[in-house]
Protein backbone atom coordinates (compact mmCIF):
# COMPACT_ATOMS: atom_id res chain seq x y z
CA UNK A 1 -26.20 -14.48 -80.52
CA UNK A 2 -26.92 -14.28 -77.08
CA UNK A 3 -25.76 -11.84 -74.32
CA UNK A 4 -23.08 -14.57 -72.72
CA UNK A 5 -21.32 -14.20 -75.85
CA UNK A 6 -21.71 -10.59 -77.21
CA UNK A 7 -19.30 -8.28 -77.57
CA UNK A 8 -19.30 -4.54 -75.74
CA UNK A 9 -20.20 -1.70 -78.74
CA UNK A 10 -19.95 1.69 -78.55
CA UNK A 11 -22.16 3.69 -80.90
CA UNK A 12 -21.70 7.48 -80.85
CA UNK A 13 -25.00 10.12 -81.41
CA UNK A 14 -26.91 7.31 -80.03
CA UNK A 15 -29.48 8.99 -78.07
CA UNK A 16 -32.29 8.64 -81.37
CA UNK A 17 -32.38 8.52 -84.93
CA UNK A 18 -29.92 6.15 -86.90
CA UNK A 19 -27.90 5.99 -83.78
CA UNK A 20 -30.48 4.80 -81.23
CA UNK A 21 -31.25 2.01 -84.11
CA UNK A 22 -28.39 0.64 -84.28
CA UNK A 23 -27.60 0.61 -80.55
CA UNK A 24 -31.21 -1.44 -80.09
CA UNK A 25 -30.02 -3.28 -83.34
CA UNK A 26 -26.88 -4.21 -81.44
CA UNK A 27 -28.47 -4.70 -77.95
CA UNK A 28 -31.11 -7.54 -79.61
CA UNK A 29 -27.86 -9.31 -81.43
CA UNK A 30 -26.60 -10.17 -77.42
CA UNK A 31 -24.20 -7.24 -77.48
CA UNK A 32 -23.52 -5.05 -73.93
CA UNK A 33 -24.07 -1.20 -76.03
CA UNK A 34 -22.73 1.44 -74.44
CA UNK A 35 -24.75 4.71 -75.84
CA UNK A 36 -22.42 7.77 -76.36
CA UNK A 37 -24.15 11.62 -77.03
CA UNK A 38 -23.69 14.92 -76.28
CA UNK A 39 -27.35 14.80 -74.77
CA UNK A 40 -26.58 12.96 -71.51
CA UNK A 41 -30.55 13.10 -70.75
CA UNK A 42 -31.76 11.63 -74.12
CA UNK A 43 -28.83 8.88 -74.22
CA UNK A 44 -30.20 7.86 -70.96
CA UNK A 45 -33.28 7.77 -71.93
CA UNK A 46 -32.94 5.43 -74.75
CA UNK A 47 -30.88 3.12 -72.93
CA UNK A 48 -33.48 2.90 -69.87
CA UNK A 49 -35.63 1.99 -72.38
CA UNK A 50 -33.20 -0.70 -74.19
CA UNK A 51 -32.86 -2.21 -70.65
CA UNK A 52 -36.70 -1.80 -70.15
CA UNK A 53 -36.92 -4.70 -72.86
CA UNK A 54 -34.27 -6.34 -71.27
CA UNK A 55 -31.37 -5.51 -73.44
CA UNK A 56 -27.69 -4.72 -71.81
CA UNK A 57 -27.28 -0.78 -72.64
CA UNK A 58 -26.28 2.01 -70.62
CA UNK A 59 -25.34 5.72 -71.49
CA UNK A 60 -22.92 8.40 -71.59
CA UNK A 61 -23.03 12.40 -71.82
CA UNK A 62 -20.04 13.13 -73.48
CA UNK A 63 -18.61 15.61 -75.87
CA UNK A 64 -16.97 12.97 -78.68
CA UNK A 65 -14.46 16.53 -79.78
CA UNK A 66 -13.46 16.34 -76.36
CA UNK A 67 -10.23 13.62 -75.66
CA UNK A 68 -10.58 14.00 -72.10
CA UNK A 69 -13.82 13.26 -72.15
CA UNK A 70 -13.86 10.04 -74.46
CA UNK A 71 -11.17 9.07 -72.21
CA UNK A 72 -13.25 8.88 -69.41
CA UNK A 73 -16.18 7.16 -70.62
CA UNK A 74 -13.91 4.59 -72.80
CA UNK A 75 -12.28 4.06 -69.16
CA UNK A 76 -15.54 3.99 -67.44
CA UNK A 77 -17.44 1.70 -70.14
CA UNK A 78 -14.77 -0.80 -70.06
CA UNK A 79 -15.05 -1.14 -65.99
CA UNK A 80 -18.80 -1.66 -66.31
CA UNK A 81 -18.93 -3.95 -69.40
CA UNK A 82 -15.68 -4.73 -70.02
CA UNK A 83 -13.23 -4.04 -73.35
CA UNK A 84 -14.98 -2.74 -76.26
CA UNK A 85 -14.35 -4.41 -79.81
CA UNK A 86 -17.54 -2.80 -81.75
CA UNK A 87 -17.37 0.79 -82.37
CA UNK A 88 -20.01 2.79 -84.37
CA UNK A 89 -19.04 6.48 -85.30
CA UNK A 90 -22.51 7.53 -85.97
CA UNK A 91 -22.44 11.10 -84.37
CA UNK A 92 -23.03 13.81 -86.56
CA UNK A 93 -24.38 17.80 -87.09
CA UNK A 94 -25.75 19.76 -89.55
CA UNK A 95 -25.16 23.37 -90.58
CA UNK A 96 -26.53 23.82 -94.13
CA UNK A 97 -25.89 26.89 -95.65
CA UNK A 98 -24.52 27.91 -99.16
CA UNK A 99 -21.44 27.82 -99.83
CA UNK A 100 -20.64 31.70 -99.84
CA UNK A 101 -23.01 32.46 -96.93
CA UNK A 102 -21.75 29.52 -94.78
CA UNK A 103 -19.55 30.95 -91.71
CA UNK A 104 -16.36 29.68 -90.44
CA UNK A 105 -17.79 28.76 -87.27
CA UNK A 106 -20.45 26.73 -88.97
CA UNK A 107 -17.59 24.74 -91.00
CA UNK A 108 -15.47 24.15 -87.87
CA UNK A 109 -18.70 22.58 -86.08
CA UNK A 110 -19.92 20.34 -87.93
CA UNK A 111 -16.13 18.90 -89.50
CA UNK A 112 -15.44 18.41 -85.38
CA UNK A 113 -18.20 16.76 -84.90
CA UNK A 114 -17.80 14.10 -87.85
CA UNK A 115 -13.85 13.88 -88.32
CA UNK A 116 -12.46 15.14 -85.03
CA UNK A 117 -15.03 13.35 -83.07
CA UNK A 118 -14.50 9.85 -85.09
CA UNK A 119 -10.52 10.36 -84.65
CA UNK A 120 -10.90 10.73 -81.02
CA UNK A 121 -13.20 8.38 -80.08
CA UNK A 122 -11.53 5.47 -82.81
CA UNK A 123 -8.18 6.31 -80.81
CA UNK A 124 -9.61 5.41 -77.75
CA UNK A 125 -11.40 2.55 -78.52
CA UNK A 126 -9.11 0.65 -81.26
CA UNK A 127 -6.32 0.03 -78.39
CA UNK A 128 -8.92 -2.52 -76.53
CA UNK A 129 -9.44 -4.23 -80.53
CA UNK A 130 -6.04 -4.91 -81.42
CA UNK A 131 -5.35 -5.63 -77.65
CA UNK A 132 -7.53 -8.72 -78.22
CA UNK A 133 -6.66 -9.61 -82.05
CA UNK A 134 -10.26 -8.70 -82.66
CA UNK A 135 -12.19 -5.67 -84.28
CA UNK A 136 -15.26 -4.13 -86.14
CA UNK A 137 -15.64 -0.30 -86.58
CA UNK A 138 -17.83 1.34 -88.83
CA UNK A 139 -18.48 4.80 -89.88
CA UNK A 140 -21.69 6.42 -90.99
CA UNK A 141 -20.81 8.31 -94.13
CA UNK A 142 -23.27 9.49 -96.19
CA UNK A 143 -24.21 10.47 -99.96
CA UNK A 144 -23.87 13.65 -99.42
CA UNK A 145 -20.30 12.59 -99.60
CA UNK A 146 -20.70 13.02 -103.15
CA UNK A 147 -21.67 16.44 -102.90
CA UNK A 148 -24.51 18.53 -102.34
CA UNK A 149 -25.97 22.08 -102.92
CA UNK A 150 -26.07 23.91 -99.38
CA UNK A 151 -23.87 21.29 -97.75
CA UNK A 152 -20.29 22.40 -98.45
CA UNK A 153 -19.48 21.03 -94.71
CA UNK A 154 -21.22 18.04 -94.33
CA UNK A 155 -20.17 16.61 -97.74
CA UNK A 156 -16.55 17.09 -96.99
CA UNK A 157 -17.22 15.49 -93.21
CA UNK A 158 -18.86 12.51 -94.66
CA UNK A 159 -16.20 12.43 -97.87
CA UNK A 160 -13.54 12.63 -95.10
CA UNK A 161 -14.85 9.83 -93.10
CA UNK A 162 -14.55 7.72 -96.53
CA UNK A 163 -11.02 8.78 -96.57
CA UNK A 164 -10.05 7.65 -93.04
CA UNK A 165 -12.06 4.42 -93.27
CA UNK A 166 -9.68 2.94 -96.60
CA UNK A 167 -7.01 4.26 -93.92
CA UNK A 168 -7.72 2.57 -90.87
CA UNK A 169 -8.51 -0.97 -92.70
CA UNK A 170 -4.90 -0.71 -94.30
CA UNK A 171 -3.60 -0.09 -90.83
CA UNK A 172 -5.86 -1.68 -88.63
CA UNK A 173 -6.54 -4.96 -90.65
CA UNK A 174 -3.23 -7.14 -89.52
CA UNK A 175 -4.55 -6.64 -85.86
CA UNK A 176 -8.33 -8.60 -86.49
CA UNK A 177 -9.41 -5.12 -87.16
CA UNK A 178 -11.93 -4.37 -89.99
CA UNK A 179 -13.25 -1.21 -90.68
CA UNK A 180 -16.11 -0.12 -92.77
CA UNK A 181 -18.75 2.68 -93.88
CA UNK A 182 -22.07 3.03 -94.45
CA UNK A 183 -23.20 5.90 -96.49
CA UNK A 184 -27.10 6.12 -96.02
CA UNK A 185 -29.21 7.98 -98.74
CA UNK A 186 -32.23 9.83 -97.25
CA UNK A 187 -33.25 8.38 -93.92
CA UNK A 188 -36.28 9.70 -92.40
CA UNK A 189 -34.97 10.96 -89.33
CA UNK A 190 -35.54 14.15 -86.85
CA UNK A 191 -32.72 15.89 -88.61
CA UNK A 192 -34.39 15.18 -92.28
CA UNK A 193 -37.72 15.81 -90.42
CA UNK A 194 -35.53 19.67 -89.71
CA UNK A 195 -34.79 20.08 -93.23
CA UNK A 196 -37.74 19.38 -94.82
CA UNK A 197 -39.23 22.79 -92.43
CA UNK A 198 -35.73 24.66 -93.23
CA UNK A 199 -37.63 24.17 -97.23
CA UNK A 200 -40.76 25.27 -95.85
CA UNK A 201 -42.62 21.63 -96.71
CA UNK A 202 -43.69 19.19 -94.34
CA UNK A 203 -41.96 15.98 -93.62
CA UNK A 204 -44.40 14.14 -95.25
CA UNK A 205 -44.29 16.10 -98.38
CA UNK A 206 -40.72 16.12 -98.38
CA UNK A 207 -40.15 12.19 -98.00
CA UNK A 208 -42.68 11.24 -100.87
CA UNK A 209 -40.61 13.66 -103.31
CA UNK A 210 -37.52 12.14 -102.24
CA UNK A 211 -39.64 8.71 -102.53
CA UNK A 212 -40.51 9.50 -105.90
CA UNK A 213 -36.84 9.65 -107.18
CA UNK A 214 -35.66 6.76 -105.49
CA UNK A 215 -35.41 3.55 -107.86
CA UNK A 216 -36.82 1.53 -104.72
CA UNK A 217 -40.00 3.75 -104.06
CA UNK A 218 -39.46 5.07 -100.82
CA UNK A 219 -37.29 6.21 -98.05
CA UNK A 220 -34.86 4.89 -95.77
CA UNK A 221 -35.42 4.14 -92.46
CA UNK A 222 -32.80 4.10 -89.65
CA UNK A 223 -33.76 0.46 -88.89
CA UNK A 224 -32.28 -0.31 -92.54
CA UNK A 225 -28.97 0.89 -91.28
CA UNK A 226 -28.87 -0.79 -88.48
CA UNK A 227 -29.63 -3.86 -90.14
CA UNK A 228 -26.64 -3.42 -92.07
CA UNK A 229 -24.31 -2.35 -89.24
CA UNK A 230 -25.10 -5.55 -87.92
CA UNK A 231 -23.76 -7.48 -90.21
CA UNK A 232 -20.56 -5.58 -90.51
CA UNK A 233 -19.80 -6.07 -87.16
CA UNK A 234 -20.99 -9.70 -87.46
CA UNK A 235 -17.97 -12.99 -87.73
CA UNK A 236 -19.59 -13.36 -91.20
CA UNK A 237 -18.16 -9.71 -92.52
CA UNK A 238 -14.99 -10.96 -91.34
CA UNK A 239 -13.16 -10.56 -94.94
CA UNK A 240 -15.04 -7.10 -95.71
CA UNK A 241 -12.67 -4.15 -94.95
CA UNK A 242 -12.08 -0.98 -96.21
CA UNK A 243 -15.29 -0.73 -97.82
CA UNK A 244 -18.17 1.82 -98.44
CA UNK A 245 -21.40 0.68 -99.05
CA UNK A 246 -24.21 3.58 -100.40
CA UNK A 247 -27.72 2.39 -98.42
CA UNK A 248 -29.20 4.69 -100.94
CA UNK A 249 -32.45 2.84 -102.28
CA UNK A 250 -30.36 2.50 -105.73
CA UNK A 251 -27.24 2.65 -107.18
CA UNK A 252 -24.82 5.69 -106.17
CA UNK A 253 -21.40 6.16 -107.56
């Protein structure tokens, strides 16, 4: 695909990690990415350096829990590059705690972040998809959606996000709108890189024990997500919808 005929994406929590992988993913498959995180600098950032390799990207600083806000960017990203039809809800938090020590204000942040945020932003955006008969949206889930000890929050985020994906491809679908989520195992990333010091190992020590356990041998890279958010929001995923597919190195269930 080449720029001419690309499509305008929006990827949320884009500034690095899986985020900034996908947007470059996006960017080299001819599509005009507009880069949406909370950190305006490090958005920026990445998308100077997209457009350094001569890729279309640019950035916004915006608060995803904020409707306002998405307003305003979806409002301003559509002047600049015109009508988005890709959206990635990639933005996410972490507050790990047990579950009897984790506060209130810890749940709230990081379920506002993941569900609010991807309601918000999806409400903004879908009106431009079904505007032109045409859609892809896909949500980063995760396995933790299955549950997991210390991560009463994020599990329920990322379980949620399964919930409202099945959702919007039932309603969504009879406008050209399919909509889809990834659920990534272990990806090394800087937020794994954080946990991994949170139990006092090193990154490196923590990915080869997750590597160990994994029926492929090793970990996940955010570049192995992108891959496959490409081809969601491809003409060739055209008849996948509603769908969640575990990026987990194995089988998950």
């Amino acid at each position: 695909m080449t720029e001419s005929n690309g499509r305008v994406a929006v990827v949320t929590g884009a500034a690095r990690g899986i985020g900034a992988a996908i947007a470059d993913r996006l960017a080299h498959e001819g599509h005009r990415v507009a880069l949406l995180d909370l950190d305006e600098a490090a958005a920026a950032a990445t998308a100077k350096e997209l457009r350094g390799r001569g890729l279309s990207a640019d950035s916004w600083g915006v608060d995803i829990t904020d409707p306002e806000q998405v307003q305003a960017a979806v409002a301003s990203l559509s002047e600049r590059l015109g009508p988005p039809t890709i959206l990635v809800n990639n933005a996410g938090i972490t507050r790990d705690s047990s579950f009897h020590n984790m506060s209130l204000q810890d749940w709230d942040a990081v379920l506002n972040v993941h569900l609010r945020g991807a309601f918000v932003v999806t409400q903004a955006v879908q009106a431009s998809m079904t505007a032109a008969g045409w859609g892809r949206i896909v949500n980063i889930s995760s396995v933790s959606a299955l549950g997991n000890r210390g991560q009463a929050n994020y599990s329920t985020a990322k379980a949620g996000l399964q919930g409202l994906t099945r959702t919007l491809a039932l309603e969504l679908g009879p406008f050209g709108v399919t909509v889809n989520a990834i659920a990534p195992g272990f990806i090394a990333t800087e937020m794994t890189d954080a946990t991994a010091v949170r139990l006092g190992v090193t990154p490196e020590e923590f990915q080869a024990k997750v590597a160990a356990q994994t029926p492929v041998r090793r970990v996940g890279r955010p570049d192995d997500i992108a891959a496959l958010t490409a081809f969601l929001v491809g003409e060739e995923a055209g008849f996948v919808s509603g769908q969640v597919i575990y990026a987990a190195g194995g089988p998950k269930s």
